[in-house]
PDBML (XML) file of the C-alpha atoms, coordinates in Angstrom:
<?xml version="1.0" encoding="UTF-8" ?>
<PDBx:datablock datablockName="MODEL"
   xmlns:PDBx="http://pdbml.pdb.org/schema/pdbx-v50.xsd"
   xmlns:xsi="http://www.w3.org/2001/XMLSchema-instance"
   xsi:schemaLocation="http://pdbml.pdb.org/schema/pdbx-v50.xsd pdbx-v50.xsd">
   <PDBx:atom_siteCategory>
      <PDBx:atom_site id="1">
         <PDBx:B_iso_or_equiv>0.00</PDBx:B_iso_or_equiv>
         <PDBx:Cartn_x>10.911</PDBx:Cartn_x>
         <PDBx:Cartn_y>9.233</PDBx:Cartn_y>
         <PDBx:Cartn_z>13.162</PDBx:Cartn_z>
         <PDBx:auth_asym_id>A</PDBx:auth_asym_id>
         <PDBx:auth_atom_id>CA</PDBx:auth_atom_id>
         <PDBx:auth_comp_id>UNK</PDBx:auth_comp_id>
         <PDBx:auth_seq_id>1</PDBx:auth_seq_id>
         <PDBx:group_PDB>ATOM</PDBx:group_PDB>
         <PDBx:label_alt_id xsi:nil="true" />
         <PDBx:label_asym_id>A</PDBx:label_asym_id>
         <PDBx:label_atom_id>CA</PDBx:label_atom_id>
         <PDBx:label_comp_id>UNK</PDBx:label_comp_id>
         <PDBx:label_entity_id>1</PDBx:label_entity_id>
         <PDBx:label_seq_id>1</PDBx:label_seq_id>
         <PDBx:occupancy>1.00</PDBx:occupancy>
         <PDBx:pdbx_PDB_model_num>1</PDBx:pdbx_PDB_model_num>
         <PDBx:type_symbol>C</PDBx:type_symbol>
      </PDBx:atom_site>
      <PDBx:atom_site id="2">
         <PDBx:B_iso_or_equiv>0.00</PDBx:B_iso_or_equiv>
         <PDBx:Cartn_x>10.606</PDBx:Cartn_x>
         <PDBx:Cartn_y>5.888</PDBx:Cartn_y>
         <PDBx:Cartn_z>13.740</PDBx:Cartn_z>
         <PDBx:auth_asym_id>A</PDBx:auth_asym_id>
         <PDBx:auth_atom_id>CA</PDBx:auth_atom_id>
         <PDBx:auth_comp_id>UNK</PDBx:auth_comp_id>
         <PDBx:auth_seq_id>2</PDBx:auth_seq_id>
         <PDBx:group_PDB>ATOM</PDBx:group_PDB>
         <PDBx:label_alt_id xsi:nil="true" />
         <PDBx:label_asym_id>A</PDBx:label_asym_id>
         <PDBx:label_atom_id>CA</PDBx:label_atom_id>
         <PDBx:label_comp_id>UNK</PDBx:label_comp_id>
         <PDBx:label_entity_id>1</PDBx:label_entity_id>
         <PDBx:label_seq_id>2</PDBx:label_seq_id>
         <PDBx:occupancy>1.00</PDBx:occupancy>
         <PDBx:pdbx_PDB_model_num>1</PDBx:pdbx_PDB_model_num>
         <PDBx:type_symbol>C</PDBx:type_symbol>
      </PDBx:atom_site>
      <PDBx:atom_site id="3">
         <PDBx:B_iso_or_equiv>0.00</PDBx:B_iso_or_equiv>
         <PDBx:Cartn_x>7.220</PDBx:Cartn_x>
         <PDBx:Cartn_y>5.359</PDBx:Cartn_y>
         <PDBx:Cartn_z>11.499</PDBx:Cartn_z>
         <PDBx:auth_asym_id>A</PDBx:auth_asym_id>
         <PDBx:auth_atom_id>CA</PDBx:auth_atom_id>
         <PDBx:auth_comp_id>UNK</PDBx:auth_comp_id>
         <PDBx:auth_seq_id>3</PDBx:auth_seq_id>
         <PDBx:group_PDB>ATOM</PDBx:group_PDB>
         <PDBx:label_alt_id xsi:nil="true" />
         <PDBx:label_asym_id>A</PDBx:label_asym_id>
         <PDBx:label_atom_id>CA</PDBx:label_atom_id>
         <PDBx:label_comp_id>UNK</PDBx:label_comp_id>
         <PDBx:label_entity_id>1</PDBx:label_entity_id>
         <PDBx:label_seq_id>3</PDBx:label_seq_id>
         <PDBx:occupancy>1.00</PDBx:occupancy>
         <PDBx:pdbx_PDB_model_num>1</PDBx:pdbx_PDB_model_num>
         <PDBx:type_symbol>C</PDBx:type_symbol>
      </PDBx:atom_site>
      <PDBx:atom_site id="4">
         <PDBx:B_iso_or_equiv>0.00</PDBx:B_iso_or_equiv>
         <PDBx:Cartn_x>9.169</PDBx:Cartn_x>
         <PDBx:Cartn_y>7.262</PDBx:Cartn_y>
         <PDBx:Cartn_z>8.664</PDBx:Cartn_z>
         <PDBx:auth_asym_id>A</PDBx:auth_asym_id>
         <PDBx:auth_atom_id>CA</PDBx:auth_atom_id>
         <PDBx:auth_comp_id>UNK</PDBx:auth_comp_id>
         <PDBx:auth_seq_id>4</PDBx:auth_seq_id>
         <PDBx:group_PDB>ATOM</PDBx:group_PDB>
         <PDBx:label_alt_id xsi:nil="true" />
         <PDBx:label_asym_id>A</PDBx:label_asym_id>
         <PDBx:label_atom_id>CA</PDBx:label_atom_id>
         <PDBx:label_comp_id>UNK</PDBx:label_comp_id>
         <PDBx:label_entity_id>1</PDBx:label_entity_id>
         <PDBx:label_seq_id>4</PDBx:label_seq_id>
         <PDBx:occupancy>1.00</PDBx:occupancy>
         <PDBx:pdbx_PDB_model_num>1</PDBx:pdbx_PDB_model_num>
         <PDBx:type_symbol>C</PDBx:type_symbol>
      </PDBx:atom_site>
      <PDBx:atom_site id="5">
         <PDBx:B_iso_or_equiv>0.00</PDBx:B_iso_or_equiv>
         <PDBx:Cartn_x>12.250</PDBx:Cartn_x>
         <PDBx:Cartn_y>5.012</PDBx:Cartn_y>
         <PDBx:Cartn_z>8.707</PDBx:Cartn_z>
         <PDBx:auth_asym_id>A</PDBx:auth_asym_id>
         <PDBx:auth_atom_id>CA</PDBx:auth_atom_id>
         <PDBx:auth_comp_id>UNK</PDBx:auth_comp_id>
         <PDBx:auth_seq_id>5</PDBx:auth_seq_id>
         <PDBx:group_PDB>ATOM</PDBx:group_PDB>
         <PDBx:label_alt_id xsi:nil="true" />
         <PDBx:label_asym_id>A</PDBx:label_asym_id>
         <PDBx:label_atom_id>CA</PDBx:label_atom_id>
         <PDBx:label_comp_id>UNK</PDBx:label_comp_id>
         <PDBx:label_entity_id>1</PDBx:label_entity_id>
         <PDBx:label_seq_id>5</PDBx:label_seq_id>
         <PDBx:occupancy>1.00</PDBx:occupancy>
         <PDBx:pdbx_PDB_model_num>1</PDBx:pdbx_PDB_model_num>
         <PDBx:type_symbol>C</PDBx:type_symbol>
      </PDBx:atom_site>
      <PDBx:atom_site id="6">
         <PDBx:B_iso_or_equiv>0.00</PDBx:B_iso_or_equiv>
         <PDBx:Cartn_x>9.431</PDBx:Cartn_x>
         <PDBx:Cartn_y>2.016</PDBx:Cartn_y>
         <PDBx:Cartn_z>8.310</PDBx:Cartn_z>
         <PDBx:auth_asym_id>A</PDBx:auth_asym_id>
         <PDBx:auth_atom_id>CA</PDBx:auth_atom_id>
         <PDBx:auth_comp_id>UNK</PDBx:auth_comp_id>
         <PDBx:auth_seq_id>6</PDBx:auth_seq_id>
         <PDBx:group_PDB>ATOM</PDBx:group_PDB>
         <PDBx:label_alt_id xsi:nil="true" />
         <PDBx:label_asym_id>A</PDBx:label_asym_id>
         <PDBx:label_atom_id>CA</PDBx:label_atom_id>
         <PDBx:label_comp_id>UNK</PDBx:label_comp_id>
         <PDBx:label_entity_id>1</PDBx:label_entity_id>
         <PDBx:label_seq_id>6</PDBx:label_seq_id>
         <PDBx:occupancy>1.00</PDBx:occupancy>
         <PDBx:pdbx_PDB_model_num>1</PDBx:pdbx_PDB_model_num>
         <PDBx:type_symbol>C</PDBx:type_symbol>
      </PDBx:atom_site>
      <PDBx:atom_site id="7">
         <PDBx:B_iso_or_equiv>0.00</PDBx:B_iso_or_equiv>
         <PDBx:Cartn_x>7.880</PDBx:Cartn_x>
         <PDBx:Cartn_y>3.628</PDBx:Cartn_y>
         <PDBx:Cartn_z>5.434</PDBx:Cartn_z>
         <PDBx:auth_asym_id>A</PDBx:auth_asym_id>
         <PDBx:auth_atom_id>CA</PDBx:auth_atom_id>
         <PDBx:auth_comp_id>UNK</PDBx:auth_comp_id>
         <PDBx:auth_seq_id>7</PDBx:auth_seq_id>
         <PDBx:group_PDB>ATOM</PDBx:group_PDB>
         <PDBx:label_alt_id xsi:nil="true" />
         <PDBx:label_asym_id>A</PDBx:label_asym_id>
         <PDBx:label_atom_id>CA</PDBx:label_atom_id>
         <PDBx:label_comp_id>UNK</PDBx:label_comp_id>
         <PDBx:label_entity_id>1</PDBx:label_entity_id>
         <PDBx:label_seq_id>7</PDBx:label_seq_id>
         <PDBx:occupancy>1.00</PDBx:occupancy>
         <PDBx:pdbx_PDB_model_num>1</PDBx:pdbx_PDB_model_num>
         <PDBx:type_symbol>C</PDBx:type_symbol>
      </PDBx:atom_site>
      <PDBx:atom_site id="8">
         <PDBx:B_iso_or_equiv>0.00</PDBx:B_iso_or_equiv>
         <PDBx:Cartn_x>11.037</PDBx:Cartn_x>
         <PDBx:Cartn_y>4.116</PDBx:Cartn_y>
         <PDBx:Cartn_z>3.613</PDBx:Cartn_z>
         <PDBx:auth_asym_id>A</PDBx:auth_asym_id>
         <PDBx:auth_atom_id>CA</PDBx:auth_atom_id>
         <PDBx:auth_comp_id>UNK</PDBx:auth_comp_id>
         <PDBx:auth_seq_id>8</PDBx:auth_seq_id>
         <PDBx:group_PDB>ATOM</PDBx:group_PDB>
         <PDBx:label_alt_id xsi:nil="true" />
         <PDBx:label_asym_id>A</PDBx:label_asym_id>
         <PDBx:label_atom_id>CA</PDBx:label_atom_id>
         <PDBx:label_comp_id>UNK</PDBx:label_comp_id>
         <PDBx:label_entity_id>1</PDBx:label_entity_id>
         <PDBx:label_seq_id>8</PDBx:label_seq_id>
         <PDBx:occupancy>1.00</PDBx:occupancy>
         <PDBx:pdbx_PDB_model_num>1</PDBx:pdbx_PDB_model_num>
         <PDBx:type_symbol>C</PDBx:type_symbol>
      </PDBx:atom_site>
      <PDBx:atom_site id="9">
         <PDBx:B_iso_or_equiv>0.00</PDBx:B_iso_or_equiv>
         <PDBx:Cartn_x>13.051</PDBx:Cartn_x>
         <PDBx:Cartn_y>1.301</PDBx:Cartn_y>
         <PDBx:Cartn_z>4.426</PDBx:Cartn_z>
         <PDBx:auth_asym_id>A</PDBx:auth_asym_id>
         <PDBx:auth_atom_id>CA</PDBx:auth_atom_id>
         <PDBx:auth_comp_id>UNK</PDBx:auth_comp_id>
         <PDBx:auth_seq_id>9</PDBx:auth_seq_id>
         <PDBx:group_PDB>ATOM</PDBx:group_PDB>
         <PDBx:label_alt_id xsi:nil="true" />
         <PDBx:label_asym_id>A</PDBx:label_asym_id>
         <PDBx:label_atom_id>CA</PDBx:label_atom_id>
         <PDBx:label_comp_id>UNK</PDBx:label_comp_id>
         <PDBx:label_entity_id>1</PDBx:label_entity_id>
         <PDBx:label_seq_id>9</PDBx:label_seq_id>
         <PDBx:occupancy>1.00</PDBx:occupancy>
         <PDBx:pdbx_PDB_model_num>1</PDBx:pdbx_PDB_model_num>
         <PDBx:type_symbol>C</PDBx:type_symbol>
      </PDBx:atom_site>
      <PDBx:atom_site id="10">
         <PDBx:B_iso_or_equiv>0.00</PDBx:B_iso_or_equiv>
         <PDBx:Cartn_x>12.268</PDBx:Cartn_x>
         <PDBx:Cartn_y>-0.335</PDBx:Cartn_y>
         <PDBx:Cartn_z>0.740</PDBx:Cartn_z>
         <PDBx:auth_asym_id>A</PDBx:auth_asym_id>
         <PDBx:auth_atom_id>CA</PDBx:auth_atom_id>
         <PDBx:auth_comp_id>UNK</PDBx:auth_comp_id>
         <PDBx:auth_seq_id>10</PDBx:auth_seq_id>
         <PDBx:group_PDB>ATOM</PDBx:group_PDB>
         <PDBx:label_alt_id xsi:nil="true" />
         <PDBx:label_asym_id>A</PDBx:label_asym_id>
         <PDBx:label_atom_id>CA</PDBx:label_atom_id>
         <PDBx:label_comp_id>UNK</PDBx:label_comp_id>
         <PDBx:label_entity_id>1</PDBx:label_entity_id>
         <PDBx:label_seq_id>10</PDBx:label_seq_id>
         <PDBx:occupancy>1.00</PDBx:occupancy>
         <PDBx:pdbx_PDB_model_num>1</PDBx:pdbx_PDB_model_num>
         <PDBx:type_symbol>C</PDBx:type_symbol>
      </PDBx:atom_site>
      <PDBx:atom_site id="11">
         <PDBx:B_iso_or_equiv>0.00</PDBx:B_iso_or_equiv>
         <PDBx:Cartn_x>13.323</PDBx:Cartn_x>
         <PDBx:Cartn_y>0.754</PDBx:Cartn_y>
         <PDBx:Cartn_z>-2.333</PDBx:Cartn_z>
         <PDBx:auth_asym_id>A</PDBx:auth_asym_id>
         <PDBx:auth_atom_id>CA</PDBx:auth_atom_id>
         <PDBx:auth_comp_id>UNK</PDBx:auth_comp_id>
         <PDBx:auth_seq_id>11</PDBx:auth_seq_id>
         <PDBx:group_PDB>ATOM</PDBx:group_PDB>
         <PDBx:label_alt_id xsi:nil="true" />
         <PDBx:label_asym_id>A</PDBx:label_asym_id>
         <PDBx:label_atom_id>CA</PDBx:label_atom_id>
         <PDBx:label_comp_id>UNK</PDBx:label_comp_id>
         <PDBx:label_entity_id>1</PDBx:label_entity_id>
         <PDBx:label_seq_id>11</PDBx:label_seq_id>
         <PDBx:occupancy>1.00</PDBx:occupancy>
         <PDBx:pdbx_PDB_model_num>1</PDBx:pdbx_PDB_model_num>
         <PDBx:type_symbol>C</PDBx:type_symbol>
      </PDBx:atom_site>
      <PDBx:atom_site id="12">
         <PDBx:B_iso_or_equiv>0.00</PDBx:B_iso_or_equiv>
         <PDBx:Cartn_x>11.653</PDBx:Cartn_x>
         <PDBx:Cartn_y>-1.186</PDBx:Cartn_y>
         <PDBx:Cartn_z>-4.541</PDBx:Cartn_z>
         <PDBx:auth_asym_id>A</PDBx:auth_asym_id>
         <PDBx:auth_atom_id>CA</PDBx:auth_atom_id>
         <PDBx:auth_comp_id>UNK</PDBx:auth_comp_id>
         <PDBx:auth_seq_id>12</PDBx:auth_seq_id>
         <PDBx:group_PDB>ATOM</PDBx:group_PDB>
         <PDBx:label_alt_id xsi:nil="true" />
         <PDBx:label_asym_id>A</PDBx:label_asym_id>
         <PDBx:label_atom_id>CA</PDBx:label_atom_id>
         <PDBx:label_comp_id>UNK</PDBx:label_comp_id>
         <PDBx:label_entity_id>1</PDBx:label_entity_id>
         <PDBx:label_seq_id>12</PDBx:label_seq_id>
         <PDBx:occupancy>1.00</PDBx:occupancy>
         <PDBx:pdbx_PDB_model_num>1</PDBx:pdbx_PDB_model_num>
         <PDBx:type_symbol>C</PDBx:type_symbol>
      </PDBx:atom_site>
      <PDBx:atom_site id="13">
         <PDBx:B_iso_or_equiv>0.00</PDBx:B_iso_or_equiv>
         <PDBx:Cartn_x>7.805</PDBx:Cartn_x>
         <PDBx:Cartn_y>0.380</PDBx:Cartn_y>
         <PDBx:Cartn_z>-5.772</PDBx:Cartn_z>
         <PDBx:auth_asym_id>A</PDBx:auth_asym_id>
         <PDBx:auth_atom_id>CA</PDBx:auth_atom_id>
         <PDBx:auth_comp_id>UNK</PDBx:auth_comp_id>
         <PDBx:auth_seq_id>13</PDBx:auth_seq_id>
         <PDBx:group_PDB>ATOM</PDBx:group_PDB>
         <PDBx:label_alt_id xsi:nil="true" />
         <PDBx:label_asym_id>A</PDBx:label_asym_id>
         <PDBx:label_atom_id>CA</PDBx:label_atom_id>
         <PDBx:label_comp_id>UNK</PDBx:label_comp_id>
         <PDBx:label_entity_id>1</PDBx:label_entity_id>
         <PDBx:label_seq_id>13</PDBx:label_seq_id>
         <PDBx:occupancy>1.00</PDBx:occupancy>
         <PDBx:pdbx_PDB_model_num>1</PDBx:pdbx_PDB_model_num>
         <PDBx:type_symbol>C</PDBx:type_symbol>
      </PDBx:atom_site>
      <PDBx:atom_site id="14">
         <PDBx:B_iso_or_equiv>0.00</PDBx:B_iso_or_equiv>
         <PDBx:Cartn_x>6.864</PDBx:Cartn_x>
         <PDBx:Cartn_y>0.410</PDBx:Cartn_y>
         <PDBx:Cartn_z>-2.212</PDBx:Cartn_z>
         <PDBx:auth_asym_id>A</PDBx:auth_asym_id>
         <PDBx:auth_atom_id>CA</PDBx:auth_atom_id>
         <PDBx:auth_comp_id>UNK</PDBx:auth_comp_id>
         <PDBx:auth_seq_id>14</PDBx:auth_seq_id>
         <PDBx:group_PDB>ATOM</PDBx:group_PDB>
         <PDBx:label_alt_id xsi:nil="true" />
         <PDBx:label_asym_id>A</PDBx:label_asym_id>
         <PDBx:label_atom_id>CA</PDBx:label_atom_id>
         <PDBx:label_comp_id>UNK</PDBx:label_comp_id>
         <PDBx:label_entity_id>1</PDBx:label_entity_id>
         <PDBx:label_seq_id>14</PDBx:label_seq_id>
         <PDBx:occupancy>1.00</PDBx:occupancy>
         <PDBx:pdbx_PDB_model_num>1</PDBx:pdbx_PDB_model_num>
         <PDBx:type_symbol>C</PDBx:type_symbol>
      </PDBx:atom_site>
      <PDBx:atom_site id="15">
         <PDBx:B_iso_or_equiv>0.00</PDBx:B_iso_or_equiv>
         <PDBx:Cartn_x>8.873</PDBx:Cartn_x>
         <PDBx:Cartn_y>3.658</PDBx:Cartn_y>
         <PDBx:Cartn_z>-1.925</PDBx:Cartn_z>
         <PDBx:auth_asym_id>A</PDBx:auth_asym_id>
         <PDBx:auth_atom_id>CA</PDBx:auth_atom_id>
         <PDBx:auth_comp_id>UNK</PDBx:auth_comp_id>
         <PDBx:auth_seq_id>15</PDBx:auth_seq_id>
         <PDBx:group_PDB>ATOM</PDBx:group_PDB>
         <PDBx:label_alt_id xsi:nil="true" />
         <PDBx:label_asym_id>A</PDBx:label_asym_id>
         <PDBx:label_atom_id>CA</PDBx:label_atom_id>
         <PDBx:label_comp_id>UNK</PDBx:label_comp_id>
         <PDBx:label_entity_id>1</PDBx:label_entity_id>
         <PDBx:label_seq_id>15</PDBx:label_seq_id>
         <PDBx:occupancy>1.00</PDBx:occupancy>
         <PDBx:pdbx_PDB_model_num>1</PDBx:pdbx_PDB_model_num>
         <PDBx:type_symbol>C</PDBx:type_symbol>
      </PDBx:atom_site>
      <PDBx:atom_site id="16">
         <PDBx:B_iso_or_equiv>0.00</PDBx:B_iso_or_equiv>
         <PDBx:Cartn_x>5.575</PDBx:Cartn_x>
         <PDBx:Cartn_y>4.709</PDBx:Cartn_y>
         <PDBx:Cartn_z>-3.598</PDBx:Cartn_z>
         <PDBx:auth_asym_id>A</PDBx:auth_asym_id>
         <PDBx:auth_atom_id>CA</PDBx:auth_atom_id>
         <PDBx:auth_comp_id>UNK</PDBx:auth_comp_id>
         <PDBx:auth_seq_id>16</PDBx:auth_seq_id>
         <PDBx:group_PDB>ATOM</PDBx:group_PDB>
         <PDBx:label_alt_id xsi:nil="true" />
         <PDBx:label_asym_id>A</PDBx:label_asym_id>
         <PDBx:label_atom_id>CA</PDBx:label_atom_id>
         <PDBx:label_comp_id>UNK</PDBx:label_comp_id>
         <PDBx:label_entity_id>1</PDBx:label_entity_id>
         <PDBx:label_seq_id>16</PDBx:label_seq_id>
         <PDBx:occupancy>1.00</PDBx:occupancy>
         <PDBx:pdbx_PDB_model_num>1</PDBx:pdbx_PDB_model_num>
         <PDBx:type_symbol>C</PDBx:type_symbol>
      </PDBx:atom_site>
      <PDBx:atom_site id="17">
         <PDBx:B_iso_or_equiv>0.00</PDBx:B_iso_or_equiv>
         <PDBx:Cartn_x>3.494</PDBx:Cartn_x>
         <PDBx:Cartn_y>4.177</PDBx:Cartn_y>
         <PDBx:Cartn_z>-0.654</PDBx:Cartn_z>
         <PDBx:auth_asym_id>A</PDBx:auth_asym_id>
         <PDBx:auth_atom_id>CA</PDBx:auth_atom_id>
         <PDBx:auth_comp_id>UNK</PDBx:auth_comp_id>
         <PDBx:auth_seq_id>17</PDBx:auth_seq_id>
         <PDBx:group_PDB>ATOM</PDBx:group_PDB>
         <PDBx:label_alt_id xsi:nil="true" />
         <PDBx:label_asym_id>A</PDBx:label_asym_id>
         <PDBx:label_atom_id>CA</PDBx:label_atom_id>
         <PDBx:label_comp_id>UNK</PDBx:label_comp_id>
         <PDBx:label_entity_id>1</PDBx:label_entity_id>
         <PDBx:label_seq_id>17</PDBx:label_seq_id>
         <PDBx:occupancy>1.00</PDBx:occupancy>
         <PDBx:pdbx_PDB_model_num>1</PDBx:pdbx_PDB_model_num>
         <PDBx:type_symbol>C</PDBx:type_symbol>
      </PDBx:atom_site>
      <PDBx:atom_site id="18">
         <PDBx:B_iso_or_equiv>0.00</PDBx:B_iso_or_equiv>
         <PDBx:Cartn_x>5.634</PDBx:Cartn_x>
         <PDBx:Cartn_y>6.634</PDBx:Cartn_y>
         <PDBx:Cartn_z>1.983</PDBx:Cartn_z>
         <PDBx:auth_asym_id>A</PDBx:auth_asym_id>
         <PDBx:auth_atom_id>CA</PDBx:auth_atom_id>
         <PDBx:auth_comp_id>UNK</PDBx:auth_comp_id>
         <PDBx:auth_seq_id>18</PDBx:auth_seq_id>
         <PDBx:group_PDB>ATOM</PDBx:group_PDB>
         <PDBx:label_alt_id xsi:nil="true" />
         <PDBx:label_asym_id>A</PDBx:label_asym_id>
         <PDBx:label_atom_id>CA</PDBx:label_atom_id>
         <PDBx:label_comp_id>UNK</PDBx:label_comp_id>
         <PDBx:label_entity_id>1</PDBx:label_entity_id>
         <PDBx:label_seq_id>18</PDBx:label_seq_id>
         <PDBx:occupancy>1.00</PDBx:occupancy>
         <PDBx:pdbx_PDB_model_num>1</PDBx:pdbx_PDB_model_num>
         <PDBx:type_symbol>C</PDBx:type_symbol>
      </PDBx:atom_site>
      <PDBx:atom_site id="19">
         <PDBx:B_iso_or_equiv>0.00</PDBx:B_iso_or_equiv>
         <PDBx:Cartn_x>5.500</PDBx:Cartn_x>
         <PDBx:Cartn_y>9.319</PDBx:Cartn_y>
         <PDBx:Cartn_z>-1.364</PDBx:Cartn_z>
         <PDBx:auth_asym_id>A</PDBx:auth_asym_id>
         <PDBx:auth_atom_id>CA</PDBx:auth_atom_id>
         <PDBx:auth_comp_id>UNK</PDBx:auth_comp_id>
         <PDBx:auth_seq_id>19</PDBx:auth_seq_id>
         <PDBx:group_PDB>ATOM</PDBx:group_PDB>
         <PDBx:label_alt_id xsi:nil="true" />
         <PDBx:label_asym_id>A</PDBx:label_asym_id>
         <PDBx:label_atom_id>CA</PDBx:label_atom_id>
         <PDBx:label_comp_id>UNK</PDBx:label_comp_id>
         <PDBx:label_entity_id>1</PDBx:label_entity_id>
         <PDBx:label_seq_id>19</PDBx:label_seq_id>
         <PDBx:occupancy>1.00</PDBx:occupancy>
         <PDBx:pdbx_PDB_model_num>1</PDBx:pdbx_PDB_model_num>
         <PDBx:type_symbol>C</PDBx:type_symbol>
      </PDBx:atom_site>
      <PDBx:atom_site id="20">
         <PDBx:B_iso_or_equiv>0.00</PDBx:B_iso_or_equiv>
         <PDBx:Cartn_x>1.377</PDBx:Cartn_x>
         <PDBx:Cartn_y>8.707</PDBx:Cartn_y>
         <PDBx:Cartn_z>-0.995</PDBx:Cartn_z>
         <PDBx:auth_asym_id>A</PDBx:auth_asym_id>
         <PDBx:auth_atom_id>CA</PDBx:auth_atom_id>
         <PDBx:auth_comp_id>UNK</PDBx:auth_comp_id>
         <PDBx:auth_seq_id>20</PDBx:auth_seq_id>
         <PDBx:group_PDB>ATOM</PDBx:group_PDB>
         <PDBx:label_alt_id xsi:nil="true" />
         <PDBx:label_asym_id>A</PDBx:label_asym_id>
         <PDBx:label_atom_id>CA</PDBx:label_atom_id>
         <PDBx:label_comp_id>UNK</PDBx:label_comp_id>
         <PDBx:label_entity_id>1</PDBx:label_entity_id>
         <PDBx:label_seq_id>20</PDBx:label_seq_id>
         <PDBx:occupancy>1.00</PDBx:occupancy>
         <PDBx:pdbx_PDB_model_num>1</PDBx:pdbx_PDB_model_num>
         <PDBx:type_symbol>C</PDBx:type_symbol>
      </PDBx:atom_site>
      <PDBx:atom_site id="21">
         <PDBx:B_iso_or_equiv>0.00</PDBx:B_iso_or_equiv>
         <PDBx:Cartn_x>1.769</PDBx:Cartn_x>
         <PDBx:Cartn_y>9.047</PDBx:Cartn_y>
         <PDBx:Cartn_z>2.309</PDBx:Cartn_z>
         <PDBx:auth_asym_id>A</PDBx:auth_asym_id>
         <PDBx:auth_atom_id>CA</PDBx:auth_atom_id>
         <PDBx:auth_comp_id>UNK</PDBx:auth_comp_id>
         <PDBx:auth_seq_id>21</PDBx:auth_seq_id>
         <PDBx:group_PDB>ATOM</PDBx:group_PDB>
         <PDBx:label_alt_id xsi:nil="true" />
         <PDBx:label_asym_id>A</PDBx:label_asym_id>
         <PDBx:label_atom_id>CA</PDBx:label_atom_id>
         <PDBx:label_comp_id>UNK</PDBx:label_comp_id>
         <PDBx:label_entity_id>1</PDBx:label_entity_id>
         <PDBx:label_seq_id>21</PDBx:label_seq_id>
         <PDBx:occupancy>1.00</PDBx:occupancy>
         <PDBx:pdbx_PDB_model_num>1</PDBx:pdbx_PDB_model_num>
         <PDBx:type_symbol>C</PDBx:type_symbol>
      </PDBx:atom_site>
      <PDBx:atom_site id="22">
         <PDBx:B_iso_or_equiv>0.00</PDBx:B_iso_or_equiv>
         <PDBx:Cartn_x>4.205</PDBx:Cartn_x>
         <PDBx:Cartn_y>11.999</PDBx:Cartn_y>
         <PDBx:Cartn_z>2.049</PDBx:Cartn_z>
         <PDBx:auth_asym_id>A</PDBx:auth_asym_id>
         <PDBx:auth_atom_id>CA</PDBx:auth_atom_id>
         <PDBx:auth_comp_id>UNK</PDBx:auth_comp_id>
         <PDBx:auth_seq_id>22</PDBx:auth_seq_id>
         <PDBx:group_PDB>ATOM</PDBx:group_PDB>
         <PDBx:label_alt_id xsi:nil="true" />
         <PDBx:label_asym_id>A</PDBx:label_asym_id>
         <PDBx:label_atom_id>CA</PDBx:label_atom_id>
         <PDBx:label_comp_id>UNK</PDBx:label_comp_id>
         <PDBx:label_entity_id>1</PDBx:label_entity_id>
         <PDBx:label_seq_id>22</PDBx:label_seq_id>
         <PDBx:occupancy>1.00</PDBx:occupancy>
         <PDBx:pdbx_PDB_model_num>1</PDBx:pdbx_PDB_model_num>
         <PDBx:type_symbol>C</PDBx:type_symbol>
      </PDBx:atom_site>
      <PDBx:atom_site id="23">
         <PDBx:B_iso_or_equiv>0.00</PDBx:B_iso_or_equiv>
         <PDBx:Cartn_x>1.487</PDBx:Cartn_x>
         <PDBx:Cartn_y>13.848</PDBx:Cartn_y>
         <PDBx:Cartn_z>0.143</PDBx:Cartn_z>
         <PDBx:auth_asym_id>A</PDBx:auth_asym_id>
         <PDBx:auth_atom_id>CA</PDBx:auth_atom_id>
         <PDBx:auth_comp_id>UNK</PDBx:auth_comp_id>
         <PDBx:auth_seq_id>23</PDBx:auth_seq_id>
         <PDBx:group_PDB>ATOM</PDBx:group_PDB>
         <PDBx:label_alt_id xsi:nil="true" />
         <PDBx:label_asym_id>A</PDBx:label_asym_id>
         <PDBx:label_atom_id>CA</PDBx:label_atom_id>
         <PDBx:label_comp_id>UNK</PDBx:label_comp_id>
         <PDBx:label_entity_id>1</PDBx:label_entity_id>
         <PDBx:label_seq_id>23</PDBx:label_seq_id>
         <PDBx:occupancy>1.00</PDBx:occupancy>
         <PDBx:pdbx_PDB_model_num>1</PDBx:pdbx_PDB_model_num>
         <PDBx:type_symbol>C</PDBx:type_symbol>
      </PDBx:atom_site>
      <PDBx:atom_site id="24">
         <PDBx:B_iso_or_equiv>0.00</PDBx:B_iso_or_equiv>
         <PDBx:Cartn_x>-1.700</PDBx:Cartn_x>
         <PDBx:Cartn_y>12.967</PDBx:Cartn_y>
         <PDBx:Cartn_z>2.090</PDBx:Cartn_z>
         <PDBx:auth_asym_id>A</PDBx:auth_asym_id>
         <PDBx:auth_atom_id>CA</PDBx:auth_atom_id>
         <PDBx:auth_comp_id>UNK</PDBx:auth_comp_id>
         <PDBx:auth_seq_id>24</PDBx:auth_seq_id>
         <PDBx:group_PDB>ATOM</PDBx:group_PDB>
         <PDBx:label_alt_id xsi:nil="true" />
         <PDBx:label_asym_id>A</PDBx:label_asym_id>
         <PDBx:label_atom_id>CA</PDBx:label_atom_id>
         <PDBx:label_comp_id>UNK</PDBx:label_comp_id>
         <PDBx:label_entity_id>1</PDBx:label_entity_id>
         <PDBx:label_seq_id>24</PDBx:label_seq_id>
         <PDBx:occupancy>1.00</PDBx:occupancy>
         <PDBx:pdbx_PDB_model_num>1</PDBx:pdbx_PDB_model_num>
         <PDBx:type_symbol>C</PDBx:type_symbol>
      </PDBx:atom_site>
   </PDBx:atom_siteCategory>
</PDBx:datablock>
């Protein structure tokens, strides 16, 4: 949980890099 709040705690075009993440 704690990893996912770090990838998503932008939401500027970095979102982008939890959605890659997300889907690999």
């Amino acid at each position: 949980i704690d990893e996912i709040a770090s990838l998503t705690a932008h939401t500027d075009e970095r979102i982008n890099l939890a959605k890659e993440r997300l889907a690999y």
